[in-house]
ModelCIF file with pLDDT and N, C-alpha, C, O atoms, coordinates in Angstrom:
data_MODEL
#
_entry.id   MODEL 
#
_entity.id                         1 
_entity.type                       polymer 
_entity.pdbx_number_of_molecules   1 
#
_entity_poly.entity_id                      1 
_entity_poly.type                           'polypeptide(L)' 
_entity_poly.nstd_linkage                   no 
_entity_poly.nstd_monomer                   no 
_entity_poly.pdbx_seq_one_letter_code       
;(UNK)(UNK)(UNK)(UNK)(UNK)(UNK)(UNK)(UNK)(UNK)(UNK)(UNK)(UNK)(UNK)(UNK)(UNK)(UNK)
(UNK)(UNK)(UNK)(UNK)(UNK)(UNK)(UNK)(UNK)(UNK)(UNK)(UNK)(UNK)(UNK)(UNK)(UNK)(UNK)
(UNK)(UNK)(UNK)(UNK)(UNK)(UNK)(UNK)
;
_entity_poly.pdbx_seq_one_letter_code_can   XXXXXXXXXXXXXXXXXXXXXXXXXXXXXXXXXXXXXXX 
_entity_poly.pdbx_strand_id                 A 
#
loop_
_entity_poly_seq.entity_id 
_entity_poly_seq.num 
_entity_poly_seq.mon_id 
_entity_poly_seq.hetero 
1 1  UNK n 
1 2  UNK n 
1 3  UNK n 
1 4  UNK n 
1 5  UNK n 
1 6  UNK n 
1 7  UNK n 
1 8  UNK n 
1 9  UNK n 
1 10 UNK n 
1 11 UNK n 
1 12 UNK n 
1 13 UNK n 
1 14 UNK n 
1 15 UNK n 
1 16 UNK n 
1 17 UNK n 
1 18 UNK n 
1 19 UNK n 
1 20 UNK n 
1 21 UNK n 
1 22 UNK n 
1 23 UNK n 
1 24 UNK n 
1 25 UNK n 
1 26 UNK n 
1 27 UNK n 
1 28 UNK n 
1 29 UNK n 
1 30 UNK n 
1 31 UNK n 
1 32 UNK n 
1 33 UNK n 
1 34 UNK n 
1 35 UNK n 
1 36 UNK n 
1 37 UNK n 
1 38 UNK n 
1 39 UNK n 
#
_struct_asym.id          A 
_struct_asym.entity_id   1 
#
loop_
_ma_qa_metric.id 
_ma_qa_metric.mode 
_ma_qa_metric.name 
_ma_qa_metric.software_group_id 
_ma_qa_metric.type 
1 global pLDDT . pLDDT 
2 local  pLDDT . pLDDT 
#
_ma_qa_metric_global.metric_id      1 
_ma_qa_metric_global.metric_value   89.64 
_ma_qa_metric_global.model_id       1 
_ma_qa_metric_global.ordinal_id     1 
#
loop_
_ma_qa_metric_local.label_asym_id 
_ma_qa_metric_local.label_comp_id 
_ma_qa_metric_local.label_seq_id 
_ma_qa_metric_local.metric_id 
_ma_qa_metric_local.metric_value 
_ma_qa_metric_local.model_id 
_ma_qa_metric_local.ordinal_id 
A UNK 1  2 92.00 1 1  
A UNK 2  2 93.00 1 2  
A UNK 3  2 95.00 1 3  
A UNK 4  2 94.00 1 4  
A UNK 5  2 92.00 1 5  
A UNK 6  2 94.00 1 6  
A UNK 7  2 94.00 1 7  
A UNK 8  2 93.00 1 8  
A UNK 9  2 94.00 1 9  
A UNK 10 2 93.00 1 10 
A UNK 11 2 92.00 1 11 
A UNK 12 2 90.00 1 12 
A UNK 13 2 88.00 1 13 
A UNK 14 2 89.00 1 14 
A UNK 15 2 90.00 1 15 
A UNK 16 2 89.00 1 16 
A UNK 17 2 92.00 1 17 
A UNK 18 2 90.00 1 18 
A UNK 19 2 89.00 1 19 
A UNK 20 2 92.00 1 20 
A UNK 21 2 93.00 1 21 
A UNK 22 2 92.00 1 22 
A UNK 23 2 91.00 1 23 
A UNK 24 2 90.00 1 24 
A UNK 25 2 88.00 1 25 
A UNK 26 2 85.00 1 26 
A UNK 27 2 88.00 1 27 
A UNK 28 2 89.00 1 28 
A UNK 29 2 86.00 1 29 
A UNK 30 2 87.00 1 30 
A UNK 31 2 89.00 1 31 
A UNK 32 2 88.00 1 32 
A UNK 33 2 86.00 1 33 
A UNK 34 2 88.00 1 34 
A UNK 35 2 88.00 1 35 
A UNK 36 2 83.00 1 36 
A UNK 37 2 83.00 1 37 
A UNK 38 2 85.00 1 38 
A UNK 39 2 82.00 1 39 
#
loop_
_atom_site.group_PDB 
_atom_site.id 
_atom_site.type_symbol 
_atom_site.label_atom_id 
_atom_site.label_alt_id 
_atom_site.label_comp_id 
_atom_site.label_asym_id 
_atom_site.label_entity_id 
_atom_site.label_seq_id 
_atom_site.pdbx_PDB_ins_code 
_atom_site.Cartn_x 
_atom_site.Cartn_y 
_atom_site.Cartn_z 
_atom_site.occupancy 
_atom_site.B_iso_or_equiv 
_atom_site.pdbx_formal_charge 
_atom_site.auth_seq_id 
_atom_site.auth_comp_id 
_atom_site.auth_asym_id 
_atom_site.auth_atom_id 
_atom_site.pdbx_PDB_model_num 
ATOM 1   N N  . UNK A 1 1  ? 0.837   -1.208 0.000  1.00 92.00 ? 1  UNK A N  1 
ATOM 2   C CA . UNK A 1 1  ? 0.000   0.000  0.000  1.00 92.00 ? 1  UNK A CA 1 
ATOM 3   C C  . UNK A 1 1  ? 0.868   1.251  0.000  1.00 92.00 ? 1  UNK A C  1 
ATOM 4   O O  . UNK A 1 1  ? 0.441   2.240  -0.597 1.00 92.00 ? 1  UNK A O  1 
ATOM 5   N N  . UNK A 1 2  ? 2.039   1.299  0.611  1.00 93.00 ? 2  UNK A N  1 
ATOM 6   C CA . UNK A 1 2  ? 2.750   2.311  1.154  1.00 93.00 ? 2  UNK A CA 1 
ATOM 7   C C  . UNK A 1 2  ? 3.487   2.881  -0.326 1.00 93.00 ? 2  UNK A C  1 
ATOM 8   O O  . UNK A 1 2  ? 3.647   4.050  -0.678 1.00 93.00 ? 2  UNK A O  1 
ATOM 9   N N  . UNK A 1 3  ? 3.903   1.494  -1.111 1.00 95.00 ? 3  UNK A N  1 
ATOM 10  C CA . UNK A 1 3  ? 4.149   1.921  -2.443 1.00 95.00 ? 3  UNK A CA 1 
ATOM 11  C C  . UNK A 1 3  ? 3.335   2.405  -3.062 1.00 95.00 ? 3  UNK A C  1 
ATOM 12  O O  . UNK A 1 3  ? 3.458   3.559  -3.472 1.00 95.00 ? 3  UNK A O  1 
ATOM 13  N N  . UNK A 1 4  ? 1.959   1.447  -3.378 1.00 94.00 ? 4  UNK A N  1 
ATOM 14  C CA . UNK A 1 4  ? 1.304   1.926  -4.701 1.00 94.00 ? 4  UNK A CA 1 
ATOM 15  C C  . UNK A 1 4  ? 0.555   3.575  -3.966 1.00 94.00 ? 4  UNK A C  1 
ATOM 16  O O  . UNK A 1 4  ? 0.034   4.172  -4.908 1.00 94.00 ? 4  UNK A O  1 
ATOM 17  N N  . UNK A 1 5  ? 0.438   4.136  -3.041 1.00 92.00 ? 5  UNK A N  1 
ATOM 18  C CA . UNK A 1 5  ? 0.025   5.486  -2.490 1.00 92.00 ? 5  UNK A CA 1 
ATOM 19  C C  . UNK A 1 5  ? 1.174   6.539  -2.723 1.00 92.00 ? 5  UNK A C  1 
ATOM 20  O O  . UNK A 1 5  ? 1.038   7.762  -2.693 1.00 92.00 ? 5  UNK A O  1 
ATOM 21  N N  . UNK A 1 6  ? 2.523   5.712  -3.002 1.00 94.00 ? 6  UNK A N  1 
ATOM 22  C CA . UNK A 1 6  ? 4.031   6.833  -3.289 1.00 94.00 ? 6  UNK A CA 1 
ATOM 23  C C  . UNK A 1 6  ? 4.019   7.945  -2.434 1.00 94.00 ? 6  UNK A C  1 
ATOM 24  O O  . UNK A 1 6  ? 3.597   7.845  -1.281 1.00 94.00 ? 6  UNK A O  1 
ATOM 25  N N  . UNK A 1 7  ? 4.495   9.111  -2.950 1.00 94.00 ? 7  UNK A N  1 
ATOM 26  C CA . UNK A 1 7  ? 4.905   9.942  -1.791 1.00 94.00 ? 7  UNK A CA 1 
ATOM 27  C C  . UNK A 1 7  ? 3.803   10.542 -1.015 1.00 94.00 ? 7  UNK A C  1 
ATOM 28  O O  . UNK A 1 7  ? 3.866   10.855 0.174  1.00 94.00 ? 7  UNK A O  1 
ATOM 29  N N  . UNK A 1 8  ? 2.999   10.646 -1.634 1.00 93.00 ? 8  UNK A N  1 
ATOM 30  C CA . UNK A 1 8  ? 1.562   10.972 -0.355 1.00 93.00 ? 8  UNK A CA 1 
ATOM 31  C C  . UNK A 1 8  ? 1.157   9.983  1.029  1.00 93.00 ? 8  UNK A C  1 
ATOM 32  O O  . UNK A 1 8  ? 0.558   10.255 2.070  1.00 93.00 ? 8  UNK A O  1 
ATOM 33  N N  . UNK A 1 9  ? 1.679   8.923  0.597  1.00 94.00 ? 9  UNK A N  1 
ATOM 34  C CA . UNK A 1 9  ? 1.691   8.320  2.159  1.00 94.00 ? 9  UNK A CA 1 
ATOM 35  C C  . UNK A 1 9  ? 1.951   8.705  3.349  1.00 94.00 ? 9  UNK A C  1 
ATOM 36  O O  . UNK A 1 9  ? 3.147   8.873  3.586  1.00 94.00 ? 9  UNK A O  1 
ATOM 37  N N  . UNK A 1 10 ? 1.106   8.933  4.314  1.00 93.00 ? 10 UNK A N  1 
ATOM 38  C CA . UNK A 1 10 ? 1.503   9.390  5.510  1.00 93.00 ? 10 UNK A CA 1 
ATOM 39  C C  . UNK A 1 10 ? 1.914   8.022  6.335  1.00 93.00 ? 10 UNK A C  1 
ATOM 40  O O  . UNK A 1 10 ? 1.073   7.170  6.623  1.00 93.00 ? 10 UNK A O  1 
ATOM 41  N N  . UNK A 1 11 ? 3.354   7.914  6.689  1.00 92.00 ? 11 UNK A N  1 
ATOM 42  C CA . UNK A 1 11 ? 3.772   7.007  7.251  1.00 92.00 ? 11 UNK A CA 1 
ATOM 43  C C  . UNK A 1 11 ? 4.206   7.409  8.729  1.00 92.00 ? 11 UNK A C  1 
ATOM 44  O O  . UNK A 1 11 ? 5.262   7.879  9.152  1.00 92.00 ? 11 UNK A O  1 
ATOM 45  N N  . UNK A 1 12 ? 2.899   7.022  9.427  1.00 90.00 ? 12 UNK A N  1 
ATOM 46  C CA . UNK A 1 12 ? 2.706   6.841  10.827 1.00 90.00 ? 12 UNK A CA 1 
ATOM 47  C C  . UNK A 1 12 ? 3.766   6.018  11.883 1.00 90.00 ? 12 UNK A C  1 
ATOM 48  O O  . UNK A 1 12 ? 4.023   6.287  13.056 1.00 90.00 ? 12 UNK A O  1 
ATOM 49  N N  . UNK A 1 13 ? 4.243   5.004  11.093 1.00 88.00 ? 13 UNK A N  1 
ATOM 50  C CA . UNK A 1 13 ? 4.888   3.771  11.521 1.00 88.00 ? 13 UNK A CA 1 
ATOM 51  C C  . UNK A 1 13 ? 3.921   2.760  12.787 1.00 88.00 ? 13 UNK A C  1 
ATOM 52  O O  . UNK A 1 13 ? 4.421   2.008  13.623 1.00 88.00 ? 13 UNK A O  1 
ATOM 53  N N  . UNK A 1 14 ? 2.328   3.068  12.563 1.00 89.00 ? 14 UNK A N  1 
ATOM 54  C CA . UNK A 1 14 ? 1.653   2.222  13.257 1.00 89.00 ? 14 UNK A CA 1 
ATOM 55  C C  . UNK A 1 14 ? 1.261   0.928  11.983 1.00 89.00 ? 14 UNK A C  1 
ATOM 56  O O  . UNK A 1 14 ? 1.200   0.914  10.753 1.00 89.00 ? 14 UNK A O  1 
ATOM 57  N N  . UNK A 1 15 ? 0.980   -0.441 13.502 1.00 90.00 ? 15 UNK A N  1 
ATOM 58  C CA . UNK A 1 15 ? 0.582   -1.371 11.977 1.00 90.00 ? 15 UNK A CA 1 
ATOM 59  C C  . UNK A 1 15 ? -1.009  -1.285 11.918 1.00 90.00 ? 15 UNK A C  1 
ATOM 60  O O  . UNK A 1 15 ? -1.384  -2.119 11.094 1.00 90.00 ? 15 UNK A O  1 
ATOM 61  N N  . UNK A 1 16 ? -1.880  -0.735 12.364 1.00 89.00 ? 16 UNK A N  1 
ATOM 62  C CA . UNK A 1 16 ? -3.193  -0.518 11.365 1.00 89.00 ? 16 UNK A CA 1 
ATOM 63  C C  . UNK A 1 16 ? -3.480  0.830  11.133 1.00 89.00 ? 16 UNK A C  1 
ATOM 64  O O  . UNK A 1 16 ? -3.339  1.630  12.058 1.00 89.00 ? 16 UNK A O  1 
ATOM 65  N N  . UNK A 1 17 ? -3.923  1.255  9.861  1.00 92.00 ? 17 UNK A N  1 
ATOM 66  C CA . UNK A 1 17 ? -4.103  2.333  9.339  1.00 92.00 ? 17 UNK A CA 1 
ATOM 67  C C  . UNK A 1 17 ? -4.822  2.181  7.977  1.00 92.00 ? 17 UNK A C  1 
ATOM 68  O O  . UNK A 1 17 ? -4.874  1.122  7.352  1.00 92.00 ? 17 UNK A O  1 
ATOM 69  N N  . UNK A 1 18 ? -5.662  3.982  7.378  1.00 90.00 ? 18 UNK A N  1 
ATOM 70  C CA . UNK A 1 18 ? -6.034  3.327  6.368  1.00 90.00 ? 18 UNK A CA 1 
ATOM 71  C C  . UNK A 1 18 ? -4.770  3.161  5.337  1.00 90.00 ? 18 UNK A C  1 
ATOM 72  O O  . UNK A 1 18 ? -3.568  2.956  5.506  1.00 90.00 ? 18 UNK A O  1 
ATOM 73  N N  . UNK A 1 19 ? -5.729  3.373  4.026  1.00 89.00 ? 19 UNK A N  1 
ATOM 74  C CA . UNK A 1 19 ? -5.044  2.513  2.911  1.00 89.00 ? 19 UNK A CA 1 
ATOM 75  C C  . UNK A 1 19 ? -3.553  3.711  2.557  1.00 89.00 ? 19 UNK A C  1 
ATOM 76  O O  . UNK A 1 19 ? -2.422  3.459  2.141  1.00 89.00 ? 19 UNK A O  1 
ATOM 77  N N  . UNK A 1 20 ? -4.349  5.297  3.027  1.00 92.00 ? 20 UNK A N  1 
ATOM 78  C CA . UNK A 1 20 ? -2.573  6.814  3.093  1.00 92.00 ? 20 UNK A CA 1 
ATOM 79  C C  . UNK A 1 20 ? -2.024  5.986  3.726  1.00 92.00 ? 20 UNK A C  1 
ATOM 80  O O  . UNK A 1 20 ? -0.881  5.844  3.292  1.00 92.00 ? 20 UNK A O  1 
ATOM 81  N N  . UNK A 1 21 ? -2.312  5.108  4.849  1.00 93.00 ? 21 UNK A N  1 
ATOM 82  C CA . UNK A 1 21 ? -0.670  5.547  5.891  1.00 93.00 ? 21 UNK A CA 1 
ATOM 83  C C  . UNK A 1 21 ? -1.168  6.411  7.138  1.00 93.00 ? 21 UNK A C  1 
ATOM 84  O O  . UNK A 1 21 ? -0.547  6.285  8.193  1.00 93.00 ? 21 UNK A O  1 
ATOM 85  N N  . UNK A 1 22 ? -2.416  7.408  7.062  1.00 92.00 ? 22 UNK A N  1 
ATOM 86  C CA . UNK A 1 22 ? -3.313  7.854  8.330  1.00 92.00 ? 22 UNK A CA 1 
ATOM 87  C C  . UNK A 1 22 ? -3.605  6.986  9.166  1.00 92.00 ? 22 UNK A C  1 
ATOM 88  O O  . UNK A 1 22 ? -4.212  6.056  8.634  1.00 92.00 ? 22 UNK A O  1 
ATOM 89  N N  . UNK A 1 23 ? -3.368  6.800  10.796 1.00 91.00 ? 23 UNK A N  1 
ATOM 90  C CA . UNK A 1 23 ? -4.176  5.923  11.443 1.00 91.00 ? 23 UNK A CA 1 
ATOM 91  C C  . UNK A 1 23 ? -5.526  6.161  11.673 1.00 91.00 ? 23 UNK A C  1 
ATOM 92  O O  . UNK A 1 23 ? -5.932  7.284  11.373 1.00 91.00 ? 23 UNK A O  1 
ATOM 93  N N  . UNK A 1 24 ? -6.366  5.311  12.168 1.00 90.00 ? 24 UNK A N  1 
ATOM 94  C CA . UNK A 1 24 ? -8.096  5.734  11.925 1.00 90.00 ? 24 UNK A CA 1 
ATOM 95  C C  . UNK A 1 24 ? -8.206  6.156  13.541 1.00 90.00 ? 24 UNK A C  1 
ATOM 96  O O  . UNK A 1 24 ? -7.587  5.474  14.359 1.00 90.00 ? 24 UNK A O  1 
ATOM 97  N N  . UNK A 1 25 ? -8.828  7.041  13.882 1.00 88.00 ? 25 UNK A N  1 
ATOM 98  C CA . UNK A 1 25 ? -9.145  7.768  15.048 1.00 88.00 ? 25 UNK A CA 1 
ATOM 99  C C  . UNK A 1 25 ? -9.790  6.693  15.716 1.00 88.00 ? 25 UNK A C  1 
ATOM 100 O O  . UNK A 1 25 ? -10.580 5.916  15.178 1.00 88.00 ? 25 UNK A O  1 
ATOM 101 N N  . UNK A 1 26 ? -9.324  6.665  17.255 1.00 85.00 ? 26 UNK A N  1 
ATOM 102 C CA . UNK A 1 26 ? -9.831  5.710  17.796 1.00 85.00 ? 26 UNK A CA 1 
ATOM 103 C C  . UNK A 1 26 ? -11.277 5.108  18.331 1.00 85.00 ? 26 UNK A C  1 
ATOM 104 O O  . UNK A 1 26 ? -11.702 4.069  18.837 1.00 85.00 ? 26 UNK A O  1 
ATOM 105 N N  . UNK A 1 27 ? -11.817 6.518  17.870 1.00 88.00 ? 27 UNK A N  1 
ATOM 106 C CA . UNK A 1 27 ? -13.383 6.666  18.161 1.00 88.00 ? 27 UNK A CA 1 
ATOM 107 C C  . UNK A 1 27 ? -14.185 5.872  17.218 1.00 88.00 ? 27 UNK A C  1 
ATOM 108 O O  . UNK A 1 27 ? -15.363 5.560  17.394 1.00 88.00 ? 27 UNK A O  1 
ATOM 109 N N  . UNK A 1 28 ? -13.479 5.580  16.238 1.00 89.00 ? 28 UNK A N  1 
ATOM 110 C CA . UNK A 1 28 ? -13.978 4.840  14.780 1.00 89.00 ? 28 UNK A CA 1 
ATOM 111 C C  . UNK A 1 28 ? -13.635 3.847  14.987 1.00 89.00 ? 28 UNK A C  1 
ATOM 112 O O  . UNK A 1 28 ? -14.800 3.464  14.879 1.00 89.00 ? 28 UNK A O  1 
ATOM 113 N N  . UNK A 1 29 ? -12.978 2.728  15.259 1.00 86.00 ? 29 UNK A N  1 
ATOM 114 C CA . UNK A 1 29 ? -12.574 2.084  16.131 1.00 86.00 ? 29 UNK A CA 1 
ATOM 115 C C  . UNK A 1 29 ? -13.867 1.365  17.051 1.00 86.00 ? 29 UNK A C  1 
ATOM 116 O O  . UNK A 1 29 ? -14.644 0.487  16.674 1.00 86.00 ? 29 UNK A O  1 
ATOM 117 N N  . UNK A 1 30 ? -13.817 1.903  18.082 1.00 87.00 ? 30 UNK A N  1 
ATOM 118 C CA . UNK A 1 30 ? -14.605 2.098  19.194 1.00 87.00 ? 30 UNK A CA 1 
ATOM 119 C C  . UNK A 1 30 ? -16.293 1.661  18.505 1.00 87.00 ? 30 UNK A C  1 
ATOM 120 O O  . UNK A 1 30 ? -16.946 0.675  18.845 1.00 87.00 ? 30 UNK A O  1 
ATOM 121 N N  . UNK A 1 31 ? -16.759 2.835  17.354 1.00 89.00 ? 31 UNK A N  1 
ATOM 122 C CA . UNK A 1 31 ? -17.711 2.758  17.178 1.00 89.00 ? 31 UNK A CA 1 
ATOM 123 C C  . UNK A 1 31 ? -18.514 1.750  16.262 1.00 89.00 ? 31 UNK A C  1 
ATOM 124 O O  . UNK A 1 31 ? -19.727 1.557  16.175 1.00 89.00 ? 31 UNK A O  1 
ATOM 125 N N  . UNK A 1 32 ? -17.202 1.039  15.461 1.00 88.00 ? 32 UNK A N  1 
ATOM 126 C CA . UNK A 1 32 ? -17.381 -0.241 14.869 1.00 88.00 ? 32 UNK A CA 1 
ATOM 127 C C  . UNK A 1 32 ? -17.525 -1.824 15.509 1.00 88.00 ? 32 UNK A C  1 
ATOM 128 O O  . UNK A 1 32 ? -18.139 -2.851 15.219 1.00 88.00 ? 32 UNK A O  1 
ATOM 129 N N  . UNK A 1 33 ? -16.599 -1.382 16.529 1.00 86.00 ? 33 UNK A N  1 
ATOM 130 C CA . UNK A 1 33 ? -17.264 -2.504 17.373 1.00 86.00 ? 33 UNK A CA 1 
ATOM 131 C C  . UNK A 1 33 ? -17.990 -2.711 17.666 1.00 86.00 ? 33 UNK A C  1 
ATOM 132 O O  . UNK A 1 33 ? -18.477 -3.779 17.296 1.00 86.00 ? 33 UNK A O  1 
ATOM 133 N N  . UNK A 1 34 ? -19.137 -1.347 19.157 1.00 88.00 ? 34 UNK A N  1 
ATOM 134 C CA . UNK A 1 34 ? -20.337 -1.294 18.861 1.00 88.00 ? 34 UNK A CA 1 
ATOM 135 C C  . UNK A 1 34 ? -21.324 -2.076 18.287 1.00 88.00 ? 34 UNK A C  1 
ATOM 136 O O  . UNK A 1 34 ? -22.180 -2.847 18.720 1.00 88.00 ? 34 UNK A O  1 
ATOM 137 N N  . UNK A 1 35 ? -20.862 -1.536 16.825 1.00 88.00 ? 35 UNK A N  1 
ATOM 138 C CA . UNK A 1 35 ? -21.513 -2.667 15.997 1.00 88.00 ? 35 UNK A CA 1 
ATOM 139 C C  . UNK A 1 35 ? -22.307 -3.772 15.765 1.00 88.00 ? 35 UNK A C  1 
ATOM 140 O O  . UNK A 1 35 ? -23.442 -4.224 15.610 1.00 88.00 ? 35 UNK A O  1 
ATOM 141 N N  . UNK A 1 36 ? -20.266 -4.114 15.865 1.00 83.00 ? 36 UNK A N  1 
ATOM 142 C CA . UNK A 1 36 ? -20.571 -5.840 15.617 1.00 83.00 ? 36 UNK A CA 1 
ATOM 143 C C  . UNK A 1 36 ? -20.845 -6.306 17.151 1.00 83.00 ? 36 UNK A C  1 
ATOM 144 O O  . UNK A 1 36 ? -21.382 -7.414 17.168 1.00 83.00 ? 36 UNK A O  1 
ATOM 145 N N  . UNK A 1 37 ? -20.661 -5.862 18.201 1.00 83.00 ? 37 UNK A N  1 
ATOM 146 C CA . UNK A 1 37 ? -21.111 -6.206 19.518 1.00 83.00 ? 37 UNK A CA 1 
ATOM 147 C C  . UNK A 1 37 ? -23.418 -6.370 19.721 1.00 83.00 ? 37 UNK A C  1 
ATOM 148 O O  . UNK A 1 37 ? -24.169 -7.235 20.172 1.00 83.00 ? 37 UNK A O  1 
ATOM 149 N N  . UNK A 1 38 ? -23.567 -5.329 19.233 1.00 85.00 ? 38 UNK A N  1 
ATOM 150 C CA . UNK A 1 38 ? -25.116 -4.844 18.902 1.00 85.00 ? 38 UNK A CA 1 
ATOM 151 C C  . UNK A 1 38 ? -25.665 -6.105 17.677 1.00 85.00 ? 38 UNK A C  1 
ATOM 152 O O  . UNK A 1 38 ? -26.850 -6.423 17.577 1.00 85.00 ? 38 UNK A O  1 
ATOM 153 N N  . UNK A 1 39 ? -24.599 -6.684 16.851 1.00 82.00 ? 39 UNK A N  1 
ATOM 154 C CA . UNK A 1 39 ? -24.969 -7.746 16.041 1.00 82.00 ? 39 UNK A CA 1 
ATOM 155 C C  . UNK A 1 39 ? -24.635 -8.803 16.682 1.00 82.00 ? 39 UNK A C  1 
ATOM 156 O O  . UNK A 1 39 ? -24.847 -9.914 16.195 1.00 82.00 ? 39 UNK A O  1 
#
């Protein structure tokens, strides 16, 4: 991913993130579980 995104990658150096290289806010996270917890 880190390639085919080239220099616009934001490289966080975390291992989940989206497909930039941004990690996903943890509230999003949080609120997906929810979710699948509610399913």
């Amino acid at each position: 991913e880190r390639a085919d995104f080239g220099p616009d990658y934001q490289d966080h150096g975390v291992l989940f993130c989206w497909e930039n290289g941004k990690p996903p806010h943890p509230d999003t996270i949080t609120r997906r579980f929810k979710k699948l917890a509610a399913a």
